[in-house]
Structure formats: C-alpha cells, structure tokens
Protein backbone atom coordinates (compact mmCIF):
# COMPACT_ATOMS: atom_id res chain seq x y z
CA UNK A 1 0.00 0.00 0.00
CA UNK A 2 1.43 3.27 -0.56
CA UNK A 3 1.83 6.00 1.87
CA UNK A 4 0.60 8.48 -0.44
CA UNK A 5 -2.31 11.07 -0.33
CA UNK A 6 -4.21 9.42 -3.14
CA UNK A 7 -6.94 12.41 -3.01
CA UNK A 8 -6.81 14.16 -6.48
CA UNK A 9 -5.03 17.48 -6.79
CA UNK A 10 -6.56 20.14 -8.70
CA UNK A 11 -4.04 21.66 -10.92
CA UNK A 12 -3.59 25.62 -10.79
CA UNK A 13 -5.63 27.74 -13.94
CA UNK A 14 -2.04 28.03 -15.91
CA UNK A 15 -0.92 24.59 -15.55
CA UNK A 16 -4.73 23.84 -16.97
CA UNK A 17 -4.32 26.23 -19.45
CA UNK A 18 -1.02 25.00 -21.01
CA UNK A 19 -1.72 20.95 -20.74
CA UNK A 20 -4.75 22.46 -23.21
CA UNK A 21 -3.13 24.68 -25.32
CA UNK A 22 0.12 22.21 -25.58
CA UNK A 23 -2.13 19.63 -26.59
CA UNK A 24 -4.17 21.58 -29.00
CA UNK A 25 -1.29 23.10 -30.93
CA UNK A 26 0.79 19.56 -31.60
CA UNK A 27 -2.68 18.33 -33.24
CA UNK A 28 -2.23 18.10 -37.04
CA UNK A 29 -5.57 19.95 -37.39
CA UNK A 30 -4.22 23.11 -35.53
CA UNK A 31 -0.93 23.04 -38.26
CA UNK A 32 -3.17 22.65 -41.20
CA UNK A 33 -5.70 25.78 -39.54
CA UNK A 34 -1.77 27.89 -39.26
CA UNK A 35 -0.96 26.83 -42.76
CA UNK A 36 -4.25 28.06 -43.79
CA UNK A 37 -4.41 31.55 -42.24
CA UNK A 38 -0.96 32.33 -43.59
CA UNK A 39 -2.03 31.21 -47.24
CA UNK A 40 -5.51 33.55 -46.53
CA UNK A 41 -2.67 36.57 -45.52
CA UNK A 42 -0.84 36.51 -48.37
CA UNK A 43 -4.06 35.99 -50.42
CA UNK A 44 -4.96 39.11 -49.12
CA UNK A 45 -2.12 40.49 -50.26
CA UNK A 46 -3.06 42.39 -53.30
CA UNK A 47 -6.34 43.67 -51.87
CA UNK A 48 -4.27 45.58 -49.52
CA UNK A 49 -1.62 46.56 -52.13
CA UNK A 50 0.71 44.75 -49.81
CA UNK A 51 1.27 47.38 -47.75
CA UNK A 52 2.73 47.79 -44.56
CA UNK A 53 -0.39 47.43 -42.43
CA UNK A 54 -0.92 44.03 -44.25
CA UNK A 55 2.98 42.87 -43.53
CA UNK A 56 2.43 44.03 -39.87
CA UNK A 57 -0.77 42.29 -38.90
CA UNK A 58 1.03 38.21 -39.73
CA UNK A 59 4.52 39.94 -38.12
CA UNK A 60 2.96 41.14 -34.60
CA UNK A 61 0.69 37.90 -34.91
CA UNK A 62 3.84 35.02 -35.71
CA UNK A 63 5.69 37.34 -32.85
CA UNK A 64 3.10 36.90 -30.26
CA UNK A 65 2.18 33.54 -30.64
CA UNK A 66 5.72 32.80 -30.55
CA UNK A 67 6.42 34.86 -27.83
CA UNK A 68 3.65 33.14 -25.48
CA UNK A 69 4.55 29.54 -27.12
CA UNK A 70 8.14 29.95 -26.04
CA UNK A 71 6.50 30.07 -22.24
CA UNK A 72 4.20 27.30 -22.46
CA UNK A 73 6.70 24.94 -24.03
CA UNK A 74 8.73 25.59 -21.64
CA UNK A 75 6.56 25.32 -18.83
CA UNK A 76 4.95 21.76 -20.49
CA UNK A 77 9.16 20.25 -20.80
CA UNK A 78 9.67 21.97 -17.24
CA UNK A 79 6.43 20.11 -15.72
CA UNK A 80 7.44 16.37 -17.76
CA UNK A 81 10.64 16.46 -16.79
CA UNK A 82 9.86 16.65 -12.95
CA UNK A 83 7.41 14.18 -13.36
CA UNK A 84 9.92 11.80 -15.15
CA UNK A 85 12.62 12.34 -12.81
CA UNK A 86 10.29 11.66 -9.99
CA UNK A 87 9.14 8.10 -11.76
CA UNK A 88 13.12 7.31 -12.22
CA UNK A 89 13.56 8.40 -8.19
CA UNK A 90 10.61 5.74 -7.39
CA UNK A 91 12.13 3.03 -9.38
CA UNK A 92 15.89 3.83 -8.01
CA UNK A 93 14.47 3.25 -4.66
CA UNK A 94 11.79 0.64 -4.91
CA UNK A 95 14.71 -1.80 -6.88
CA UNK A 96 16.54 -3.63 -4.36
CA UNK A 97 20.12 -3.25 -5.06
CA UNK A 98 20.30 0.07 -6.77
CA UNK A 99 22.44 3.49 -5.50
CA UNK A 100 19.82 5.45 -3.06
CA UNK A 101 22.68 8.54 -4.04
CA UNK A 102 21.19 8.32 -7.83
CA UNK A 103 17.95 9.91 -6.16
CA UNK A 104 17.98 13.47 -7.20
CA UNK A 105 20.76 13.76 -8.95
CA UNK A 106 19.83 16.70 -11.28
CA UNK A 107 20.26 18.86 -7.97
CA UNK A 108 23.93 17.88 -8.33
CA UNK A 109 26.27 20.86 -9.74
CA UNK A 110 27.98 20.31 -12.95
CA UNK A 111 31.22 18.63 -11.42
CA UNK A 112 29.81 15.99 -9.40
CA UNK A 113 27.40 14.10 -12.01
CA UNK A 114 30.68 14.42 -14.57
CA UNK A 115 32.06 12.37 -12.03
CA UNK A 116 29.78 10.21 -11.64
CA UNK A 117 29.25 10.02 -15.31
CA UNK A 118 32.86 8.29 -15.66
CA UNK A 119 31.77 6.24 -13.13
CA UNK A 120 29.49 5.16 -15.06
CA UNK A 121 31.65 5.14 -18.82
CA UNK A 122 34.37 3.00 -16.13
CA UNK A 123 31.57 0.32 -15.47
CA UNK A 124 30.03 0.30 -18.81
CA UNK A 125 33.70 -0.92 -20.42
CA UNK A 126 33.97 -3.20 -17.68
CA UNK A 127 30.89 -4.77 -17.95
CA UNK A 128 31.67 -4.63 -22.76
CA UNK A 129 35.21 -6.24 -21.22
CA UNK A 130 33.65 -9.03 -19.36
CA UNK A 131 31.13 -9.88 -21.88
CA UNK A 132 33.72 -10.62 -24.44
CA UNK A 133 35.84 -12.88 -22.19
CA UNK A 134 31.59 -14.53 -21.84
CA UNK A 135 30.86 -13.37 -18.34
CA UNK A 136 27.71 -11.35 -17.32
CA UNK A 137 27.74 -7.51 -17.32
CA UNK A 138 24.59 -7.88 -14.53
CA UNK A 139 26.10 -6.84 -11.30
CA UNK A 140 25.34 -3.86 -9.00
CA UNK A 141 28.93 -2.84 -8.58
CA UNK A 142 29.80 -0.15 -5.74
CA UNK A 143 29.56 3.17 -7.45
CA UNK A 144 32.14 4.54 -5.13
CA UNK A 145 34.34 1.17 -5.70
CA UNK A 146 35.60 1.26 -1.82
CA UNK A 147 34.16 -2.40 -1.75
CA UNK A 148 34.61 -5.24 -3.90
CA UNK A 149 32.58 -8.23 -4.19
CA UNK A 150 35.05 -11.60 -3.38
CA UNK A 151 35.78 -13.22 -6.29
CA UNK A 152 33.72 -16.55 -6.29
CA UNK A 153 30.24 -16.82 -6.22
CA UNK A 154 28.21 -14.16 -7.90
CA UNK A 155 25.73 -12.58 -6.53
CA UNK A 156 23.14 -14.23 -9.20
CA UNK A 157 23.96 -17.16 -8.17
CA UNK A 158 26.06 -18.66 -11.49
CA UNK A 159 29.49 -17.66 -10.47
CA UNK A 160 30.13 -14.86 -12.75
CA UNK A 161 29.20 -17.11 -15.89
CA UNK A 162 26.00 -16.41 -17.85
CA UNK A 163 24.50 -19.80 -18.31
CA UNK A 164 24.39 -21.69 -21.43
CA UNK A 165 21.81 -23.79 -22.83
C-alpha cells in the first residue's frame, strides 16, 4: 500500500491552461488551420496593395504567438521532466540493489554528475570487457568502488558465468 495522499489534486488555472493549449497546438488539425491563415494573408495580399499594415498584422501575430509559445513549451518540458525524474527516483528506490545517491541527482552541480558520469563510462567498459571474455555484465557494482565483491560466487547465483543452454 502506498503511503501516499491518493486524493486528487486540482491543478492551478495556468498549468490547466497550457496541458490544453500544448495539446491543442501539436494536433495536425491546428498546423493545417496555421498553414491556412498564412495562405488567406498573403491571399490578401493584393487587396491591400501589400502594404505595410498588411505585412504588420502576420509579423505582430507570428511574434506573439511565438512569444507566449516559447512560455508554455517551456513550462509543459519543465512540468514532464519533474514528473519523469520523480518516476526514475521511485524506481531507483523501490529496486533492491540500486544506489539510493542516484535519487535526485539533477540537484547535483555540474562537477559531481561528470564524475559520476565516468563512473558510469568506467563500469560500462567493464561490464563490454567481461562480456567478451563470456561473463555477465549484470552486477550492481559499488559506485564509489571502496568495496569489492570476493571473487567466487556471484551474486546471481552462477558464479560470474552467464549460463548456457
């Protein structure tokens, strides 16, 4: 059972507003109604001698939209990639065996998740190195490497050897 509030939370009037709007303009319909207006613009074009009123009115209009659309996309990536982030924290603690320190690591400054990163590019060519010599790359090594598993029996079970049919 979770320990969660499961009671639904209303979501403020802008974070309505964009989930809305964000899924209204990446509809095909609401490119093909754009398309359309431009192509009735420059229709227009002669009947207003193409003058600078004419050139204004789809200038101020692209500007604005993109203006406002610069904010809501913006808010929408903000918003999905909290919500992400807190679905990878869930999974990095509920799996048994994974690094509690990988929770929250986008609070980290620049320098610390480039370390960790080689950590990372360090385990990943271990784990290529010991596939090609036909062991198994699935281990939870120590991140920090100040322990090492003895050499022997694996934590799977199959002593370091992936088995074979």
């Amino acid at each position: 059972m979770s320990n969660h509030d499961n009671t639904a939370h209303k979501a403020s009037l802008f974070t309505r507003i964009a989930n809305v709007t964000s899924r209204l303009a990446g509809r095909a319909s609401t490119f093909i109604v754009m398309c359309a207006l431009v192509v009735m613009w420059a229709a227009a074009g002669p009947y207003f001698h193409f003058s600078d009123s004419w050139q204004l009115t789809i200038n101020t209009g692209t500007t604005i939209l993109t203006f406002l659309m610069v904010f809501l996309i913006q808010a929408t990536q903000n918003r999905d990639a909290a919500a992400i982030q807190i679905k990878l924290d869930e999974v990095i603690r509920a799996l048994k065996g994974a690094h509690n320190a990988m929770l929250d690591l986008e609070e980290l400054d620049e320098g610390d998740l480039v370390k960790m990163r080689e950590s990372y590019l360090q385990l990943a060519e271990r784990a290529r190195l010991a596939l090609k010599r036909g062991d198994t790359d699935t281990d939870v090594p120590d991140l920090a490497q100040k322990r090492r598993r003895p050499r022997g029996r694996h934590p799977n079970g199959n002593n370091g050897r992936t088995k074979r049919a």
